[in-house]
N, C-alpha and C. Protein backbone atom coordinates (compact mmCIF):
# COMPACT_ATOMS: atom_id res chain seq x y z
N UNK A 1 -17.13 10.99 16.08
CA UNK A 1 -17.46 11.54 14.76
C UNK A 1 -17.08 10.58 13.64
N UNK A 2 -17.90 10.59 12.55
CA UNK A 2 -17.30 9.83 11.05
C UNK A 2 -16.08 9.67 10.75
N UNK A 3 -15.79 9.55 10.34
CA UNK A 3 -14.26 9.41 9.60
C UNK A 3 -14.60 10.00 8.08
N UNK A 4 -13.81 10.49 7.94
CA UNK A 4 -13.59 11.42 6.43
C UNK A 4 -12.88 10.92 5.89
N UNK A 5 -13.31 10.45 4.83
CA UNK A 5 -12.53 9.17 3.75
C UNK A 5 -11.61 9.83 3.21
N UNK A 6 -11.11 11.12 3.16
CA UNK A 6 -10.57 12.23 2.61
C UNK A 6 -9.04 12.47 3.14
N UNK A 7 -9.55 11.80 4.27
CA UNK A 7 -8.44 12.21 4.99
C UNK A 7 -7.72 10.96 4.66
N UNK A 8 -8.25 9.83 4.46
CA UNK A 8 -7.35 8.39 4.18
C UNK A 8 -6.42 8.55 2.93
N UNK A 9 -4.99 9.03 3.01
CA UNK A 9 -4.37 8.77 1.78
C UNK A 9 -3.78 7.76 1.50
N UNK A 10 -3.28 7.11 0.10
CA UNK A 10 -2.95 5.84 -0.01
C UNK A 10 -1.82 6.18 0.17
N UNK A 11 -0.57 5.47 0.70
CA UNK A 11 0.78 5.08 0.64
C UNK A 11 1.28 5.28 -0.44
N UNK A 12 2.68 5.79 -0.73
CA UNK A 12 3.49 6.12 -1.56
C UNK A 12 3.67 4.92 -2.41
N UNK A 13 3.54 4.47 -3.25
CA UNK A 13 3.96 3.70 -4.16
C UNK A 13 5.69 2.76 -3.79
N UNK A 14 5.99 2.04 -3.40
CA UNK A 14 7.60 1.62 -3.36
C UNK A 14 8.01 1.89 -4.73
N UNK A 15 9.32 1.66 -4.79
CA UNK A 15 10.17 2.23 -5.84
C UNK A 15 11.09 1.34 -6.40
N UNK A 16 11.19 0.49 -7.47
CA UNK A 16 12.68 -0.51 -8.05
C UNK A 16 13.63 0.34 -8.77
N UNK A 17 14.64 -0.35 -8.36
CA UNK A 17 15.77 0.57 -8.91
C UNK A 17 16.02 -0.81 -10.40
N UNK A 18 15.63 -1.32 -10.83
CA UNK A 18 15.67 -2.03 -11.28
C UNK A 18 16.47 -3.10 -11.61
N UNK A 19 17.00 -3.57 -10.40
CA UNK A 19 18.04 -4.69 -10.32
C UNK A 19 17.45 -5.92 -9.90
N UNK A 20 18.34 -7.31 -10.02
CA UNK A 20 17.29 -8.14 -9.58
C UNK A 20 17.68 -8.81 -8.46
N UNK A 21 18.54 -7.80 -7.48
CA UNK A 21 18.47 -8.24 -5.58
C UNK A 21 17.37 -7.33 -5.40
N UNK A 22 17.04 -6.43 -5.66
CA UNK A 22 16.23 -6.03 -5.06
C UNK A 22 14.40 -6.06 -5.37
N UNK A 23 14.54 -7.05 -6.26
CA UNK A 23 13.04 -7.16 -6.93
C UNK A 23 12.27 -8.11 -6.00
N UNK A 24 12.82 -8.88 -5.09
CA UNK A 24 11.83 -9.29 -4.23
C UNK A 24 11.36 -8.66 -3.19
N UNK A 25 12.18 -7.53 -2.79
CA UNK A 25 11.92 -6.67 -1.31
C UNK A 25 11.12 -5.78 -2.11
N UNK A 26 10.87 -5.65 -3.50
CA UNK A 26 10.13 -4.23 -4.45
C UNK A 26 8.89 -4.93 -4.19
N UNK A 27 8.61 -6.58 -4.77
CA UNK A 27 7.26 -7.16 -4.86
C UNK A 27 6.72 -7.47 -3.29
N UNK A 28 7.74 -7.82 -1.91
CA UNK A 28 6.93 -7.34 -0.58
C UNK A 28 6.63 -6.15 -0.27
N UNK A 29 7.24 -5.31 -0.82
CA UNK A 29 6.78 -3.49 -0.40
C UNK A 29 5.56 -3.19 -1.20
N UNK A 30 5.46 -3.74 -2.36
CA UNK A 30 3.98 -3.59 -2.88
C UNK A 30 3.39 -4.65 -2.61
N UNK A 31 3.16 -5.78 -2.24
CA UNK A 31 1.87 -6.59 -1.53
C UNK A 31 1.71 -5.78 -0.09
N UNK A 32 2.94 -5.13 0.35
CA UNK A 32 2.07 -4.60 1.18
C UNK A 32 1.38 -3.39 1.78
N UNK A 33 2.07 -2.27 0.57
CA UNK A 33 1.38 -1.08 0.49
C UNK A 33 -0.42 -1.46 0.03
N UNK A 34 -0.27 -2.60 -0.87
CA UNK A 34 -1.45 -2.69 -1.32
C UNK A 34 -2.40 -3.26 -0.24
N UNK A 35 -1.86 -3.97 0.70
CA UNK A 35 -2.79 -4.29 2.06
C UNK A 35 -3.24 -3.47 2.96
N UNK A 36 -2.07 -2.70 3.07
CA UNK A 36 -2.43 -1.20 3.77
C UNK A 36 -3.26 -0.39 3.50
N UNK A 37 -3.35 0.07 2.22
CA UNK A 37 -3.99 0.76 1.19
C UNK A 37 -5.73 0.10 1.62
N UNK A 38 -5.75 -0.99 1.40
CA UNK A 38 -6.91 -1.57 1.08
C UNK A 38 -7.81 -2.11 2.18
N UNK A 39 -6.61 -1.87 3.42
CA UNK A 39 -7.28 -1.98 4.58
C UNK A 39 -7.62 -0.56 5.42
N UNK A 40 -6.98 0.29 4.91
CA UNK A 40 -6.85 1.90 5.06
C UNK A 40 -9.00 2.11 3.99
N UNK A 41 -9.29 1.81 2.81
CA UNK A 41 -10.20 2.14 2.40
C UNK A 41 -11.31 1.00 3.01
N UNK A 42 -11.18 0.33 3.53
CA UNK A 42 -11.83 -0.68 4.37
C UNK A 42 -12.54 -1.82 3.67
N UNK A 43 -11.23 -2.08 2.88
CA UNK A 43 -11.84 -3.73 1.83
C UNK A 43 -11.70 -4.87 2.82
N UNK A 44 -11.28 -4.72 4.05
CA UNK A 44 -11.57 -6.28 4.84
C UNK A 44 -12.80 -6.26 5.70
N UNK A 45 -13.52 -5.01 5.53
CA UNK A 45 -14.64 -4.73 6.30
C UNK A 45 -15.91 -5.20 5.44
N UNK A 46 -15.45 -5.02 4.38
CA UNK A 46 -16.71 -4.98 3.22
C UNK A 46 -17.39 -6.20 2.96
């Protein structure tokens, strides 16, 4: 059967606590929610 795009939710957003040990593990958690995300809506297919 199809796949129901509906059902694809994007990943939670990561979270900075705003310090700056942790601002590089903030900017890998979002490059890679955003890969997920974007491979989840099928931008490497396209």
């Amino acid at each position: 059967p199809p796949i129901n795009k509906n059902d694809k939710k994007p990943s939670k957003w990561p979270e900075w606590d705003g310090s700056k040990e942790n601002y590089s593990t903030y900017i890998d958690l979002l490059l890679a929610k955003i890969d997920v995300d974007w491979d989840h809506l099928g931008g490497h297919k396209a």
